[in-house]
Protein backbone atom coordinates (compact mmCIF):
# COMPACT_ATOMS: atom_id res chain seq x y z
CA UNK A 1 -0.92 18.83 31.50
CA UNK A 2 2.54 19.86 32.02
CA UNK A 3 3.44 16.40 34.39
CA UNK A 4 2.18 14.75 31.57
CA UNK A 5 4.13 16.43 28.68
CA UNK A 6 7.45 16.46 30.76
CA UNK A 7 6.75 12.44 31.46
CA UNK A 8 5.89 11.88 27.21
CA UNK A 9 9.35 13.94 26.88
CA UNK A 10 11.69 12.13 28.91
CA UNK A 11 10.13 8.81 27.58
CA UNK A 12 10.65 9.64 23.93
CA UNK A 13 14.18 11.05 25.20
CA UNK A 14 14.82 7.38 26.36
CA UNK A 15 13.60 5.75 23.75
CA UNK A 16 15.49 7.63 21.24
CA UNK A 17 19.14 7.20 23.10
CA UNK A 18 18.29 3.48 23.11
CA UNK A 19 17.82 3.48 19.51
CA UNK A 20 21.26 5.73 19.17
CA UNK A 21 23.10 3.42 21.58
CA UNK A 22 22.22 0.00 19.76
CA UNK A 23 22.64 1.66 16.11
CA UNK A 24 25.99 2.65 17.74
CA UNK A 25 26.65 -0.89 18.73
CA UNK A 26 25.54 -2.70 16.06
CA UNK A 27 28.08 -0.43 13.74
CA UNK A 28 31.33 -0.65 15.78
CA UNK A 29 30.86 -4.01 17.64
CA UNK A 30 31.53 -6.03 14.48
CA UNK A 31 33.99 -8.68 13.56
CA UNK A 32 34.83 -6.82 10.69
CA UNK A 33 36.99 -3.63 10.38
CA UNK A 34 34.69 -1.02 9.47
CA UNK A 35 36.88 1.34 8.09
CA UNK A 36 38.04 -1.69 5.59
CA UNK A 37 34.40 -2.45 4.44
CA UNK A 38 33.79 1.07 3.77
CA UNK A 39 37.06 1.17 1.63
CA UNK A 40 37.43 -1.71 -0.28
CA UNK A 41 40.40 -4.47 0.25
CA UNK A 42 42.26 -2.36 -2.31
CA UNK A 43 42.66 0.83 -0.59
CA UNK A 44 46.05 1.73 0.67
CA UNK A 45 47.30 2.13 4.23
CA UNK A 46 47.07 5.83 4.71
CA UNK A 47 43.95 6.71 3.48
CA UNK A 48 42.36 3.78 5.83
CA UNK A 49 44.10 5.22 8.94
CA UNK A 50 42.39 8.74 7.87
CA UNK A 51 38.94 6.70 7.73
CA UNK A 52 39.57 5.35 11.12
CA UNK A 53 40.76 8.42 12.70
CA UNK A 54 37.77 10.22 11.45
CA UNK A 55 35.42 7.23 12.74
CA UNK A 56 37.28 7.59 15.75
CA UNK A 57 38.02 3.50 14.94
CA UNK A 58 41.30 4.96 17.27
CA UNK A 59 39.48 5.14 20.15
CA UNK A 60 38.52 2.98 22.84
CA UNK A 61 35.07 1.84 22.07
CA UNK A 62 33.55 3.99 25.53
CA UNK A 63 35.22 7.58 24.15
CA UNK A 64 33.81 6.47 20.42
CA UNK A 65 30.51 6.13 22.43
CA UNK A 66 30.80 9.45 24.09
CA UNK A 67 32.31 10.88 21.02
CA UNK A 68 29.16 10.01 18.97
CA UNK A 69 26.60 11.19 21.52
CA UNK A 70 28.46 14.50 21.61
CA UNK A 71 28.42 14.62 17.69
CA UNK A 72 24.54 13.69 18.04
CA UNK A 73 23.54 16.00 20.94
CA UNK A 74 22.17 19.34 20.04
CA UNK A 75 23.99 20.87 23.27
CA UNK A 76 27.83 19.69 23.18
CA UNK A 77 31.33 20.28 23.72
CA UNK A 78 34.16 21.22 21.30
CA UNK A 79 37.26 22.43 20.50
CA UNK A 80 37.59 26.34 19.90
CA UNK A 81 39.08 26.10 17.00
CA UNK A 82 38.57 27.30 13.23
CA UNK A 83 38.60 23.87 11.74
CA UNK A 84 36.69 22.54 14.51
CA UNK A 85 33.71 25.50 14.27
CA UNK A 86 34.41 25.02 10.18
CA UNK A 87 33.41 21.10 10.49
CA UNK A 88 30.48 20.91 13.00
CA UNK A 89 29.40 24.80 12.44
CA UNK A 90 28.52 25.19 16.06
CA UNK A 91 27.25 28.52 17.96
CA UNK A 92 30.24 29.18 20.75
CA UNK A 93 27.75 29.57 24.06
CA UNK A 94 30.28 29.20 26.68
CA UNK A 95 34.26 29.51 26.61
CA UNK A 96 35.45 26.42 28.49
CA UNK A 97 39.15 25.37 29.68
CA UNK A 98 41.94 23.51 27.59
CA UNK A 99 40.47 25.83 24.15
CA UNK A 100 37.23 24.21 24.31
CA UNK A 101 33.57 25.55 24.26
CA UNK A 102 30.19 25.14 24.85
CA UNK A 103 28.05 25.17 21.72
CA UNK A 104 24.52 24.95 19.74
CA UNK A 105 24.22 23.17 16.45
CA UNK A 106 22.24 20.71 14.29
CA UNK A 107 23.29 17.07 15.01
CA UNK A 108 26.19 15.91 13.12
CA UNK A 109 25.72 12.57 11.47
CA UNK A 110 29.42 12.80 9.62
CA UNK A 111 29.79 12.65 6.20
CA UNK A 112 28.85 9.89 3.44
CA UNK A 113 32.11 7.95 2.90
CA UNK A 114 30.58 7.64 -1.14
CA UNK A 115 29.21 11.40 -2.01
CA UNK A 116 31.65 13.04 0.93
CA UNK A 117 28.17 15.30 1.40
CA UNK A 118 27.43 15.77 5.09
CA UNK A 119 25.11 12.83 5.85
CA UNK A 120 22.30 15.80 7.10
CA UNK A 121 22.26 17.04 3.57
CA UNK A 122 21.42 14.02 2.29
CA UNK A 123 18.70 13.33 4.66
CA UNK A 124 17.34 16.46 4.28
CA UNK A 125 16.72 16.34 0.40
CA UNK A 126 15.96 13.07 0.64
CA UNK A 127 13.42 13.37 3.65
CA UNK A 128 10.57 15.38 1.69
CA UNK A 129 10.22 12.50 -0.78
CA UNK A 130 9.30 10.34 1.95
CA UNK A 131 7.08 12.57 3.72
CA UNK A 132 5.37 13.36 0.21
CA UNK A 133 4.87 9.76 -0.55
CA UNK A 134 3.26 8.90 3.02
CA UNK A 135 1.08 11.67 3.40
CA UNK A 136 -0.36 10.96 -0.16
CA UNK A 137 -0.54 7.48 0.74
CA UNK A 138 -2.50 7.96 4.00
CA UNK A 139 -4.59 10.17 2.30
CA UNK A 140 -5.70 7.68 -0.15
CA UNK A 141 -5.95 4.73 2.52
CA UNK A 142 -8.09 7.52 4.75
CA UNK A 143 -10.83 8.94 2.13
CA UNK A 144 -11.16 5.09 0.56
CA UNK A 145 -11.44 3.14 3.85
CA UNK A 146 -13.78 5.23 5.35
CA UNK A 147 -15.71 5.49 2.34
CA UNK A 148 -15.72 1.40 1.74
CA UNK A 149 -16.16 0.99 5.54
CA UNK A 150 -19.66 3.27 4.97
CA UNK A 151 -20.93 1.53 1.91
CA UNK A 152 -20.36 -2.41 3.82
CA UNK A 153 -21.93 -1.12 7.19
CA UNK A 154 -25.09 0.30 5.53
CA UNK A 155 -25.28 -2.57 3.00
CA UNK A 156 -24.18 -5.16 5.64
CA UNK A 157 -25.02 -9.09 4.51
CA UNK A 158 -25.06 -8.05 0.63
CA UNK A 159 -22.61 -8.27 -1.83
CA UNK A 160 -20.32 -5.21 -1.21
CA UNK A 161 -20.25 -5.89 2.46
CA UNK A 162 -18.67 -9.08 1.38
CA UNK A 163 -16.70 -7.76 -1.24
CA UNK A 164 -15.45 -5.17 1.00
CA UNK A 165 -14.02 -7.83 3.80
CA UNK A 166 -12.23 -9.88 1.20
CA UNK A 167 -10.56 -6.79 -0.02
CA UNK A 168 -9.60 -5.93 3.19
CA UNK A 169 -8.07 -9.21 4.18
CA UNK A 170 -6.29 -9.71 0.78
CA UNK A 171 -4.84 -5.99 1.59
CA UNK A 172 -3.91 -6.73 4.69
CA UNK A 173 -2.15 -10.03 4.11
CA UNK A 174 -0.22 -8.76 0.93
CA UNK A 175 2.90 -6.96 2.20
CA UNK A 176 4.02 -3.37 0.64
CA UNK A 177 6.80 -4.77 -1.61
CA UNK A 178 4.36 -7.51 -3.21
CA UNK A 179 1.71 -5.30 -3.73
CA UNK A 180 4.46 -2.81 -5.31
CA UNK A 181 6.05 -5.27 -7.69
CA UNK A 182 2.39 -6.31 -9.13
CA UNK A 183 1.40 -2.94 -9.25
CA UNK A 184 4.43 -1.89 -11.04
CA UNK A 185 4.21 -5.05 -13.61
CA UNK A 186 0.59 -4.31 -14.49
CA UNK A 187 0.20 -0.96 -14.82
CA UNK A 188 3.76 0.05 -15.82
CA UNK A 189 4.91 -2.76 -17.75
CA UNK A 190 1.80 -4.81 -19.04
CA UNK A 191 -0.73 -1.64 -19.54
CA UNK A 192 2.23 1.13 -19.66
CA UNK A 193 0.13 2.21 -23.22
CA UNK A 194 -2.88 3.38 -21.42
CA UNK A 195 -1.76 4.05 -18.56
CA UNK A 196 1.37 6.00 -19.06
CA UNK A 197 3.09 5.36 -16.29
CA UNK A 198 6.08 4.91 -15.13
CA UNK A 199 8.49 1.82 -13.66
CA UNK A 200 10.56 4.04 -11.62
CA UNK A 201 10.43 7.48 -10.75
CA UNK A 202 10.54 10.11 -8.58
CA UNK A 203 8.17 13.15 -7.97
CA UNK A 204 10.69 15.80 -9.09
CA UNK A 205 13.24 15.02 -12.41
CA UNK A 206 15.55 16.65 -14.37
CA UNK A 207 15.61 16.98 -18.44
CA UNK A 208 18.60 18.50 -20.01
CA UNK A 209 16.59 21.08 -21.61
CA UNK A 210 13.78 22.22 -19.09
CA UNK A 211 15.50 21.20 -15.74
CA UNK A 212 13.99 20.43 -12.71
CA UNK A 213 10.01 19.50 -13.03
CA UNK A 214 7.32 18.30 -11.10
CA UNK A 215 5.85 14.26 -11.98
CA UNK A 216 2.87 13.76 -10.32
CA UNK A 217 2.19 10.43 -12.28
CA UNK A 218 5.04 8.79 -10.52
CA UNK A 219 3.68 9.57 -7.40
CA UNK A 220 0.35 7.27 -7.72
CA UNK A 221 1.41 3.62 -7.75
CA UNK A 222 3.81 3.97 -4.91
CA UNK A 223 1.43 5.78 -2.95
CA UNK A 224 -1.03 3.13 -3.57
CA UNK A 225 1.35 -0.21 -2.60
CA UNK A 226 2.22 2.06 0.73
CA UNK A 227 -1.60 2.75 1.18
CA UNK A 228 -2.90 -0.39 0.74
CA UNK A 229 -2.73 -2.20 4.18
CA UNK A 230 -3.78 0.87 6.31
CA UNK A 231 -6.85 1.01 3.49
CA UNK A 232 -7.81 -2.34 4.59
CA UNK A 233 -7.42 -1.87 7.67
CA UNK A 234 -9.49 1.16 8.09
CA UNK A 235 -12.48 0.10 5.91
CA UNK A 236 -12.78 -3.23 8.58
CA UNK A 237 -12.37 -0.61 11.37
CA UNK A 238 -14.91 1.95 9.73
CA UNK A 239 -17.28 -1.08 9.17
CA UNK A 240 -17.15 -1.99 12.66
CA UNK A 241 -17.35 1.56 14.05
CA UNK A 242 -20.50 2.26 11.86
CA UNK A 243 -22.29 -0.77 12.81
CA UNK A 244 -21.75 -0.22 16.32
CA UNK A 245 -23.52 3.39 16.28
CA UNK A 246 -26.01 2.56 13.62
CA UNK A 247 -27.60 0.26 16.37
CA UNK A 248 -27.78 2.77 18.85
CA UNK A 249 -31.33 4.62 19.81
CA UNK A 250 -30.40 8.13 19.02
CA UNK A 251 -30.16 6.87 15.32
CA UNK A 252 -33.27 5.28 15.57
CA UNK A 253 -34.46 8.73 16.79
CA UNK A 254 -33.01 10.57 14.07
CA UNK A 255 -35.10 8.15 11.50
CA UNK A 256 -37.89 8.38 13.53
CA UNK A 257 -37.53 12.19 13.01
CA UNK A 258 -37.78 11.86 9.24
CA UNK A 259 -33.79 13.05 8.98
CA UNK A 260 -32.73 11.66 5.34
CA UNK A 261 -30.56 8.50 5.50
CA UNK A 262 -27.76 10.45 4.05
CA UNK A 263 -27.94 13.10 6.89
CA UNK A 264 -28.19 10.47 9.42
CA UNK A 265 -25.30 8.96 8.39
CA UNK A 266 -22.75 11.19 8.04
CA UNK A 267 -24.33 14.06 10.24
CA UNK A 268 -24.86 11.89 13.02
CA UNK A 269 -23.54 7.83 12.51
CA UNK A 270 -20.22 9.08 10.87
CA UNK A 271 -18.77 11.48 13.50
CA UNK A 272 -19.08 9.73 16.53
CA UNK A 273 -17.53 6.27 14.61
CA UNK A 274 -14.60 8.08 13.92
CA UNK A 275 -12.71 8.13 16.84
CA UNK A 276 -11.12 5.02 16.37
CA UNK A 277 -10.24 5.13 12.79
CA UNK A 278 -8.90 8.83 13.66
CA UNK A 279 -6.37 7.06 16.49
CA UNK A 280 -5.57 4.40 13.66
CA UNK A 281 -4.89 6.61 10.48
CA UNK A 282 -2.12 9.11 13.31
CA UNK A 283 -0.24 5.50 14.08
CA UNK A 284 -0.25 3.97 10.77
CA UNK A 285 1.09 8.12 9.36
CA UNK A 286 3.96 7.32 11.62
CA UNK A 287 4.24 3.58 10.51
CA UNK A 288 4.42 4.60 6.57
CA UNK A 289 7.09 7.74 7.24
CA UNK A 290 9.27 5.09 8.99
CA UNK A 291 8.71 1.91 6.69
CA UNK A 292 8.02 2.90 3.21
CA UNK A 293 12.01 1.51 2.30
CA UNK A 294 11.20 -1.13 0.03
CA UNK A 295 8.29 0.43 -2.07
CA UNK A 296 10.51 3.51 -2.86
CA UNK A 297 13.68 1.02 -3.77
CA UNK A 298 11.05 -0.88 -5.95
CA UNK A 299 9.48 2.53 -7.89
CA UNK A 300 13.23 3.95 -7.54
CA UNK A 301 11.62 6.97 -5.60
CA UNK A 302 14.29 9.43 -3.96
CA UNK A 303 13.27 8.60 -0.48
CA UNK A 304 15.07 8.22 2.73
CA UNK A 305 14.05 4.33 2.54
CA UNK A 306 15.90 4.29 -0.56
CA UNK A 307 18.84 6.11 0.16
CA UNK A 308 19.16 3.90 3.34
CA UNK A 309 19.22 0.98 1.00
CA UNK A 310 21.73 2.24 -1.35
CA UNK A 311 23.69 2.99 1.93
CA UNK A 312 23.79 -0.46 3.18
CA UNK A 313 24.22 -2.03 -0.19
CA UNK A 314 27.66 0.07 -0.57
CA UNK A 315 28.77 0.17 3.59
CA UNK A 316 27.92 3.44 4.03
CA UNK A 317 27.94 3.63 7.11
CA UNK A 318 27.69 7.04 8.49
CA UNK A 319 24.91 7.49 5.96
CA UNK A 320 22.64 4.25 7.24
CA UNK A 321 23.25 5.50 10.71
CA UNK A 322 22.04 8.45 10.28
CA UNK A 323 18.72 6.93 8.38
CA UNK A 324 18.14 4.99 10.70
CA UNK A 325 18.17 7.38 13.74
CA UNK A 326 16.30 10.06 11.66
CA UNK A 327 13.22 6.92 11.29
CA UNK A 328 13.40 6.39 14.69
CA UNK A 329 12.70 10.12 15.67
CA UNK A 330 9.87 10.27 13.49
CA UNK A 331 8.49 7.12 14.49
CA UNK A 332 8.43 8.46 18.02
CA UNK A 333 7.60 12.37 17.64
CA UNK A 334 4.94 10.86 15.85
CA UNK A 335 3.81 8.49 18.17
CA UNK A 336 4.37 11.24 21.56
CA UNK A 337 2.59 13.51 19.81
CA UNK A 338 -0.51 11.16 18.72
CA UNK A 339 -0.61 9.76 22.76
CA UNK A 340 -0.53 13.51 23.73
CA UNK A 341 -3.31 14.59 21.58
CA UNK A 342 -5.37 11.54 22.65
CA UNK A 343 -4.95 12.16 26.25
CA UNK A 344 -6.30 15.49 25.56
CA UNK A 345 -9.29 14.20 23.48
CA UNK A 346 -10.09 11.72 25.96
CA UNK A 347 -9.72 12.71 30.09
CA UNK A 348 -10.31 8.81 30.65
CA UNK A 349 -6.57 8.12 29.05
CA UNK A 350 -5.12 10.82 31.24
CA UNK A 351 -6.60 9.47 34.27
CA UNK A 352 -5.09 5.92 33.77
């Protein structure tokens, strides 16, 4: 077990410094002058060199490189200084030569060149939005796929099997942000009288005379555009899963027995199909906390995807560097964690 958790770490270690090094690149290897596009033309000379000083645009681009994994890294070295402990607010470990020091901290992303907030602020009130939105979405995709993949395996050849494979391919071949704008249009525009909900929105908001409260409403059509491919997908799974061990003998057994269809079902049929849909519903979790960018832009939800579009939209780019690594690092703790678990669960994918 512990081979194979040091192996999963230093492969997710990897991964994630590839992702750092080509965000890197792709944000300082450009024909434009970054510190100009994050500006404006109009700005004047000194307060661009200050922008490129504090990009390190001063720099050859291998000490910006090194410079930026040393900002990133947990573990890293700094000046002992005030205004140096004052900026990164670092935990001295170990006094080093030349005034410098060895030193804990949180990563620093740098500051947003719009908001001048430190870029991990912004992430990290932005960052339970997302997480709110995808775990409501997978629950919804979870409970109704399995529950549609149930009814069109034990009515297979009849009308809701049917109906339940042409909702599943029309939700899998509609992408997030088309299924958002015609949920939005319908049900917030067209129907907004019965319904009563929203256009945009986010789960908290603020009135001027009872503050901060809690919107639930705003949460359901976004959650249900971000839900609605993994829903289709798991009801075609489910169906398949539940076919597969409704034709094997021990269920034939268990009617021979006299067991009640509904016990045999999801007693006996239902737990051992779920294995599959179980490994699908972890990787899609991951897939929705790192992709949900255009459905929260759509429903104007206070996301990370929406910040991150916001960010690019105005060249912020300490701020879309930082999304972008954060999405990464979910995406794979995510992922290490789900292959872990499953290794676990089955001996067979440890062996291999």
């Amino acid at each position: 077990m512990v081979p194979q958790l040091a192996r999963q770490l230093g492969y997710s270690l990897l991964v994630l410094w590839g992702v750092i090094t080509l965000v890197f690149l792709l944000f300082h290897v450009l024909p434009a002058d970054p510190a100009r596009l994050t500006m404006g033309q109009r700005t004047d000379l000194s307060s661009l060199q200050n922008v490129r000083k504090e990009m390190h645009l001063d720099q050859p681009l291998y000490k910006r490189y090194l410079l930026y994994l040393n900002d990133i890294a947990p573990l890293s070295l700094y000046p002992h200084t005030p205004d140096a402990q004052k900026q990164y607010n670092y935990i001295s470990l170990l006094p080093l030569p030349a005034h410098h020091c060895l030193c804990i901290k949180w990563p620093y992303l740098g500051r947003s060149y719009r908001t001048k907030r430190l870029v991990s602020q912004v992430l990290a009130d932005a960052l339970p939005g997302t997480v709110v939105l995808a775990l409501a979405a997978m629950a919804i995709a979870s409970v109704l796929g399995i529950l549609l993949g149930i009814l069109a395996a034990t009515h297979k050849n009849t009308w809701v099997d049917n109906a339940t494979i042409s909702f599943s391919v029309l939700g899998i071949s509609l992408p997030s942000f088309f299924s958002a704008l015609l949920l939005s249009f319908c049900f917030a525009y067209l129907l907004q009288p019965l319904t009563g909900l929203n256009m945009t929105g986010s789960l908290f908001e603020y009135d001027a005379f009872t503050g901060k409260h809690l919107v639930l409403k705003n949460l359901l059509l976004p959650a249900i555009a971000l839900g609605m491919r993994p829903l289709a997908i798991i009801a075609q799974l489910t169906r398949s899963a539940m076919l597969d061990v409704l034709s094997q003998d021990y269920i034939r057994t268990a009617y021979a027995k006299g067991l009640s269809r509904h016990r045999v079902i999801f007693k006996h049929a239902l737990p051992n199909a779920l294995n599959p849909v179980i490994t699908t519903i972890s990787g899609w979790l991951a897939e929705l906390l790192a992709g949900s960018f255009f459905v929260e832009y759509i429903f104007g939800w206070k996301g990370v995807g929406r910040i991150t579009v916001d960010a690019l939209d105005k060249f912020d780019f300490p701020l879309v560097m930082g999304c972008i690594i954060l999405t990464a690092l979910i995406f794979i703790v995510i992922n290490s964690i789900t292959d872990l678990l499953y290794r676990i669960l089955d001996p067979r994918v440890a062996v291999n």
